[in-house]
N, C-alpha and C. Protein backbone atom coordinates (compact mmCIF):
# COMPACT_ATOMS: atom_id res chain seq x y z
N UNK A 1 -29.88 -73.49 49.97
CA UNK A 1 -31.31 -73.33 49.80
C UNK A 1 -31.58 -71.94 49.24
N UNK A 2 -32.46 -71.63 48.66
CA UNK A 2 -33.24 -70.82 47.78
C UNK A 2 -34.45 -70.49 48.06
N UNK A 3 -34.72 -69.00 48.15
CA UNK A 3 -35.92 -68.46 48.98
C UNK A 3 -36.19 -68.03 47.35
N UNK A 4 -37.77 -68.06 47.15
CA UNK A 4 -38.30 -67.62 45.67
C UNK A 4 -39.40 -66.99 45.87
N UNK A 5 -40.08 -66.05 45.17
CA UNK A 5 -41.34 -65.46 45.50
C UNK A 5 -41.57 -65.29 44.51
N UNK A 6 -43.26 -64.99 44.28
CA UNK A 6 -44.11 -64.65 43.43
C UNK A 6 -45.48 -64.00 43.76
N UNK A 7 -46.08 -63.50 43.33
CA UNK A 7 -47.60 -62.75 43.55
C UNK A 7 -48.45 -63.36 42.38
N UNK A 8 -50.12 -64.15 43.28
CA UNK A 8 -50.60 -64.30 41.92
C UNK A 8 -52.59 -63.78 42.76
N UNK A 9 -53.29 -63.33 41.75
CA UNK A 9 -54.12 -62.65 41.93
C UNK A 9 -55.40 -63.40 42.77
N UNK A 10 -55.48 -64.15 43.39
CA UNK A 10 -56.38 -65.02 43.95
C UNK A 10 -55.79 -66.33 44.86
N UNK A 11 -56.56 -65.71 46.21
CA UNK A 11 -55.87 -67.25 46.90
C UNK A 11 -56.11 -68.36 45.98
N UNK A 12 -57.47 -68.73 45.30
CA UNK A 12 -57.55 -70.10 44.86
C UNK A 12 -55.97 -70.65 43.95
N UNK A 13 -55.73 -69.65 43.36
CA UNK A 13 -54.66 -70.21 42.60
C UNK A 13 -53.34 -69.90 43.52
N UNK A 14 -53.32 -69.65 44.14
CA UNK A 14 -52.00 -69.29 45.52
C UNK A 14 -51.94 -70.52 46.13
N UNK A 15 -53.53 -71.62 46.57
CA UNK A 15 -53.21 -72.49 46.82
C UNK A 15 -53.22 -73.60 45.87
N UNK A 16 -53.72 -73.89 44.78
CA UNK A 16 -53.16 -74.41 43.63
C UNK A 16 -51.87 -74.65 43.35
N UNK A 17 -51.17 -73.10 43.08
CA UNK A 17 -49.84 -73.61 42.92
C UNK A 17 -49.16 -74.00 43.82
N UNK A 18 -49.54 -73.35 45.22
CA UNK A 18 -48.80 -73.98 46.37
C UNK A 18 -48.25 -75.45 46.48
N UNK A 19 -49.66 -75.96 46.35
CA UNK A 19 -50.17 -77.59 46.47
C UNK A 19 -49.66 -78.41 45.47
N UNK A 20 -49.55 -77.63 44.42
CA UNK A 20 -48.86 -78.66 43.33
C UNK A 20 -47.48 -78.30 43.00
N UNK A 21 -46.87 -77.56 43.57
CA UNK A 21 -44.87 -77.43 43.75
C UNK A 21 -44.65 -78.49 44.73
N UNK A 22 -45.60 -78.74 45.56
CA UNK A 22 -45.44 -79.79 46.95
C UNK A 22 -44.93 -80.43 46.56
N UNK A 23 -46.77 -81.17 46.00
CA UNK A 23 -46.45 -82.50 44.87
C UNK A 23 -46.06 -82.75 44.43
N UNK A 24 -45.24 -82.12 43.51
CA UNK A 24 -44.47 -82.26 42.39
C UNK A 24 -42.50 -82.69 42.58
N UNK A 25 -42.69 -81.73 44.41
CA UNK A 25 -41.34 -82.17 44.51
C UNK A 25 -40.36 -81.01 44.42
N UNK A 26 -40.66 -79.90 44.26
CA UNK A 26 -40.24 -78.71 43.66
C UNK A 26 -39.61 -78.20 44.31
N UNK A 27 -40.77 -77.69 45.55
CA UNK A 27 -40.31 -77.05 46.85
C UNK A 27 -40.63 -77.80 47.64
N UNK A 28 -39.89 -77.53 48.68
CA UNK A 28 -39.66 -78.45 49.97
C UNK A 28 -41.35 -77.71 50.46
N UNK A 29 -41.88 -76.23 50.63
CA UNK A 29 -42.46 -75.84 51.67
C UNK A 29 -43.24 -74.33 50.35
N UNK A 30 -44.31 -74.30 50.78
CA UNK A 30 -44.70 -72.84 49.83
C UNK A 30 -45.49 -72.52 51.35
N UNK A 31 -45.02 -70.79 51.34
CA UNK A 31 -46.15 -70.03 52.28
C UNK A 31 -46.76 -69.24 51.50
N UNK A 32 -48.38 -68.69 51.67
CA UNK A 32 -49.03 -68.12 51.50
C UNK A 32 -49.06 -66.76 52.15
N UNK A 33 -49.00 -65.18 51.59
CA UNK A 33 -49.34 -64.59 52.57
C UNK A 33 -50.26 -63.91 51.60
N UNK A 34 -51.67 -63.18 52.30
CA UNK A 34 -52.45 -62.32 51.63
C UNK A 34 -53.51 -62.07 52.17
N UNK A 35 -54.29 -61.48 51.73
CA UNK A 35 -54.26 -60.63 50.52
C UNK A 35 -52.99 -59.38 51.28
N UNK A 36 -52.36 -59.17 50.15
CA UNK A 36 -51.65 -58.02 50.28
C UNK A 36 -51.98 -56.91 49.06
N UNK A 37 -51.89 -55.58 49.28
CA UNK A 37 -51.62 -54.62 48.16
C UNK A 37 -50.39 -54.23 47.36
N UNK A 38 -50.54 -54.39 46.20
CA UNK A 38 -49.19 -54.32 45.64
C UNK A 38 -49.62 -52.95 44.37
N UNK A 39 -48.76 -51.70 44.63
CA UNK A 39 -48.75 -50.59 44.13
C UNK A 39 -47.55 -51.06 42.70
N UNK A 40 -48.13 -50.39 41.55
CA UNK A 40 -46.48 -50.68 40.62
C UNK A 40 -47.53 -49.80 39.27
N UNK A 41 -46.65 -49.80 38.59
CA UNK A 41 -46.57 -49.28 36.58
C UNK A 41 -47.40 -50.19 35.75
N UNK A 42 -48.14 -50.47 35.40
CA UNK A 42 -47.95 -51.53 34.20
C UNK A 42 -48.67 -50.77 32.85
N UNK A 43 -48.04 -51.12 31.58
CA UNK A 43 -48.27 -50.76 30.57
C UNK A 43 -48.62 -49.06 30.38
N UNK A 44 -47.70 -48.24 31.36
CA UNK A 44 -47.69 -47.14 31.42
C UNK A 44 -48.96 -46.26 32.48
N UNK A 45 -49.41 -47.30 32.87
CA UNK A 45 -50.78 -46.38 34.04
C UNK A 45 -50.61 -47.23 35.48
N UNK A 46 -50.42 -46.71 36.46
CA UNK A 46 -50.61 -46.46 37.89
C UNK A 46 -51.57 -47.76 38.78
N UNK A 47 -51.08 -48.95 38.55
CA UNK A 47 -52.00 -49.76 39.67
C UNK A 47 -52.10 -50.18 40.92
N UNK A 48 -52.83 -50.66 41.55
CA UNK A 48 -53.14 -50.81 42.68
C UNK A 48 -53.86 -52.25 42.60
N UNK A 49 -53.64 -53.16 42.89
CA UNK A 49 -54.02 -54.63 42.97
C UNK A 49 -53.52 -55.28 44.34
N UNK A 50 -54.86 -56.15 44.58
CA UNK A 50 -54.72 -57.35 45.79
C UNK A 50 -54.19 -58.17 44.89
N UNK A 51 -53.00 -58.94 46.35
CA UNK A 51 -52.50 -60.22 44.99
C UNK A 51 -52.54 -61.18 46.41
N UNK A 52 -51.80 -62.26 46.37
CA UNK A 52 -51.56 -63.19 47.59
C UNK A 52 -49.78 -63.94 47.10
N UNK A 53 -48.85 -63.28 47.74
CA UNK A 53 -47.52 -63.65 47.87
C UNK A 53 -47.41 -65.21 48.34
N UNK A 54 -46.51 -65.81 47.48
CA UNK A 54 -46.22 -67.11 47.43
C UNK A 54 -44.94 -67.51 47.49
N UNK A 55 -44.29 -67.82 48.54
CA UNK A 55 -42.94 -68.11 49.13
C UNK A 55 -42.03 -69.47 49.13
N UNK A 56 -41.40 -69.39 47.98
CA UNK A 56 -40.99 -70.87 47.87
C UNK A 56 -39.67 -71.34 48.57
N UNK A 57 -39.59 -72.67 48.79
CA UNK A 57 -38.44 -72.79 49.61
C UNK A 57 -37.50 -73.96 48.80
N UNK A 58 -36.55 -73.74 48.46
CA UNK A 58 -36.55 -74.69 47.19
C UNK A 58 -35.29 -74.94 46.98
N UNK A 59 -34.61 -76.03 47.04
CA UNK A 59 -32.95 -76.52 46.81
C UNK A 59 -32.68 -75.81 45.05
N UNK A 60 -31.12 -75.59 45.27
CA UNK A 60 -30.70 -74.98 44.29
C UNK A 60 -30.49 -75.63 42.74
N UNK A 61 -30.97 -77.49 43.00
CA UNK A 61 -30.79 -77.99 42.18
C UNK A 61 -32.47 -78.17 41.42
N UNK A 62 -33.24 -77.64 42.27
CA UNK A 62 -34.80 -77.55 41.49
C UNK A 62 -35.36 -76.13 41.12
N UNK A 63 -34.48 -75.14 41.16
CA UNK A 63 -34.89 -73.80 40.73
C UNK A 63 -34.94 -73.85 39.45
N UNK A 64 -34.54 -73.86 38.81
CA UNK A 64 -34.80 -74.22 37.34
C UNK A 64 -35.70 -74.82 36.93
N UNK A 65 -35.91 -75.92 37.35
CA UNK A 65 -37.25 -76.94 37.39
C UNK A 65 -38.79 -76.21 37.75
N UNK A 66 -38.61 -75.62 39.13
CA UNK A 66 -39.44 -74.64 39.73
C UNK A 66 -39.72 -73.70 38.65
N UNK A 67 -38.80 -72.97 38.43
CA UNK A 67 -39.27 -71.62 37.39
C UNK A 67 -40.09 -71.83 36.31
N UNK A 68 -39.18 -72.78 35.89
CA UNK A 68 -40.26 -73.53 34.23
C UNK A 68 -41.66 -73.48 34.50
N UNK A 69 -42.01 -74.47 35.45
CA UNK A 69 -42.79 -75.14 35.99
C UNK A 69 -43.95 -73.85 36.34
N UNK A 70 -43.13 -73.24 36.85
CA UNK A 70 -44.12 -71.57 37.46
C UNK A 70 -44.88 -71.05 36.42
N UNK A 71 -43.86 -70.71 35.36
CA UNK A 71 -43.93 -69.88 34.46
C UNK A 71 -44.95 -70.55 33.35
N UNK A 72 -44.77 -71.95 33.18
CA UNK A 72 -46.10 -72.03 32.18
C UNK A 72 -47.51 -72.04 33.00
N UNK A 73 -47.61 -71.75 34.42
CA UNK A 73 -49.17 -72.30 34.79
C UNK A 73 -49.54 -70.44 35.46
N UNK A 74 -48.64 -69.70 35.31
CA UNK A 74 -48.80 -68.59 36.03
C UNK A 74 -50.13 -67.18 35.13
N UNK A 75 -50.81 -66.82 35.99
CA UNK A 75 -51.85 -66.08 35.49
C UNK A 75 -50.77 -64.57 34.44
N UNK A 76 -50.25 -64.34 34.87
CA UNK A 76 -49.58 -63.04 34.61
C UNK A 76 -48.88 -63.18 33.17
N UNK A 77 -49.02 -61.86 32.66
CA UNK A 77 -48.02 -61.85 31.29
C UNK A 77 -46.64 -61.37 31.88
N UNK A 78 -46.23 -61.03 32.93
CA UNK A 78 -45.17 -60.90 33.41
C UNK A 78 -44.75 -61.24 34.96
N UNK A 79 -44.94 -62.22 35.45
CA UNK A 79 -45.14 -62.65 36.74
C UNK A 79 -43.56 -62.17 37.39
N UNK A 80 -43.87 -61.89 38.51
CA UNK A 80 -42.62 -61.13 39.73
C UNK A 80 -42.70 -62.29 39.91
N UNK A 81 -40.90 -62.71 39.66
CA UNK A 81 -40.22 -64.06 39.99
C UNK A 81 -38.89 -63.54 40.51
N UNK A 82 -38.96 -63.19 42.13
CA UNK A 82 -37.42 -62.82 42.95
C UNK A 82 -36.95 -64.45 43.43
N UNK A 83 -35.33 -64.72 43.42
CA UNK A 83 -34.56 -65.62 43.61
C UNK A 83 -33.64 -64.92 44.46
N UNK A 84 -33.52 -65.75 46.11
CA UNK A 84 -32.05 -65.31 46.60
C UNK A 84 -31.78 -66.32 47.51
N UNK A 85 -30.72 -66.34 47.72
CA UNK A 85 -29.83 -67.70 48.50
C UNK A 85 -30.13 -67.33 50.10
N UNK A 86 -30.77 -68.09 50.38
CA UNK A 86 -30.23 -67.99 52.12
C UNK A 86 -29.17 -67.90 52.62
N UNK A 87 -28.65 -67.30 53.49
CA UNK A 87 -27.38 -67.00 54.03
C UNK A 87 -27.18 -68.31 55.05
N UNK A 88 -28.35 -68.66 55.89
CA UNK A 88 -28.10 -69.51 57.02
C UNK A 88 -29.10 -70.21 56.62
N UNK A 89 -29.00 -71.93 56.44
CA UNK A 89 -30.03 -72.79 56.88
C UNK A 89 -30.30 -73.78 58.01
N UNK A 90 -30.65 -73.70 58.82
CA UNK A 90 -30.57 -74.52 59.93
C UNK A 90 -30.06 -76.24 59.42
N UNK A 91 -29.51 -76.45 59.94
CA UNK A 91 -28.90 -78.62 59.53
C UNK A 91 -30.48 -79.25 59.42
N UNK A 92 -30.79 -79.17 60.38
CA UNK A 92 -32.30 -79.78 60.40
C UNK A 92 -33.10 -79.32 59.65
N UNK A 93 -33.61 -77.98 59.78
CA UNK A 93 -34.49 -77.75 58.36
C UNK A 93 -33.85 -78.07 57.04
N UNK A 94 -32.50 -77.93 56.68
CA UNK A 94 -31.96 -78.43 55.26
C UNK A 94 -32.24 -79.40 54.81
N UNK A 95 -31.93 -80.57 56.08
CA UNK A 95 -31.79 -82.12 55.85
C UNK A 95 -33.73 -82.31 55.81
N UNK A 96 -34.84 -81.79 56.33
CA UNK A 96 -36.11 -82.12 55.71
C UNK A 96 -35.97 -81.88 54.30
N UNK A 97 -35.97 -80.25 53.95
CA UNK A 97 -35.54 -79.53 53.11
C UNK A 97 -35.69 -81.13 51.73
N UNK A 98 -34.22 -81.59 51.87
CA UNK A 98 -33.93 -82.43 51.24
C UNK A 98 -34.30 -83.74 51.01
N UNK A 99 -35.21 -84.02 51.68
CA UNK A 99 -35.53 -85.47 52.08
C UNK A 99 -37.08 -85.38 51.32
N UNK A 100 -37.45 -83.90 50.93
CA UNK A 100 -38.94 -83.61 50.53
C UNK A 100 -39.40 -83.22 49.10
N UNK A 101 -37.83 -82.75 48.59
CA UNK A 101 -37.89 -82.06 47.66
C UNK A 101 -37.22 -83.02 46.36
């Protein structure tokens, strides 16, 4: 399994995309967290933006699928897209995991 994240600037679309990776089959599970502040660079000046973090939970055979999928509906000209493997998945959460996705 595959933990994925992203930041996008408004719950409405946090739960948008949430709701439609569901649907779609993508991810087994999306969490919401927000509003959070996210400090960074862009185009050479100093920002400070509320965003709402979006936590995907997602078998290794739909990350690809997922990303695509992200990447054409995503507000951002450069959307923060982190990918990393879980170390431990519980049998039981895997086997939903799989049965959902």
């Amino acid at each position: 399994m595959l933990i994925a994240w992203t930041t996008v600037p408004t719950k409405v679309m946090a739960e948008t995309l949430a709701a439609s990776a569901v649907a779609s089959h993508l991810a087994a599970c999306v969490q919401i967290d927000g509003p959070i502040t996210s400090h960074y660079i862009w185009q050479g000046k100093p920002e400070k933006t509320e965003e709402y973090r979006l936590t995907f939970k997602v078998l290794l055979a739909k990350i690809s699928l997922l990303e695509t999928w992200l990447h054409a509906r995503h507000p951002y000209q450069t959307p923060e897209w982190i990918v990393v493997k879980a170390e431990h998945v519980a049998e039981k959460y895997l086997s939903w995991a799989r049965e959902n996705s």
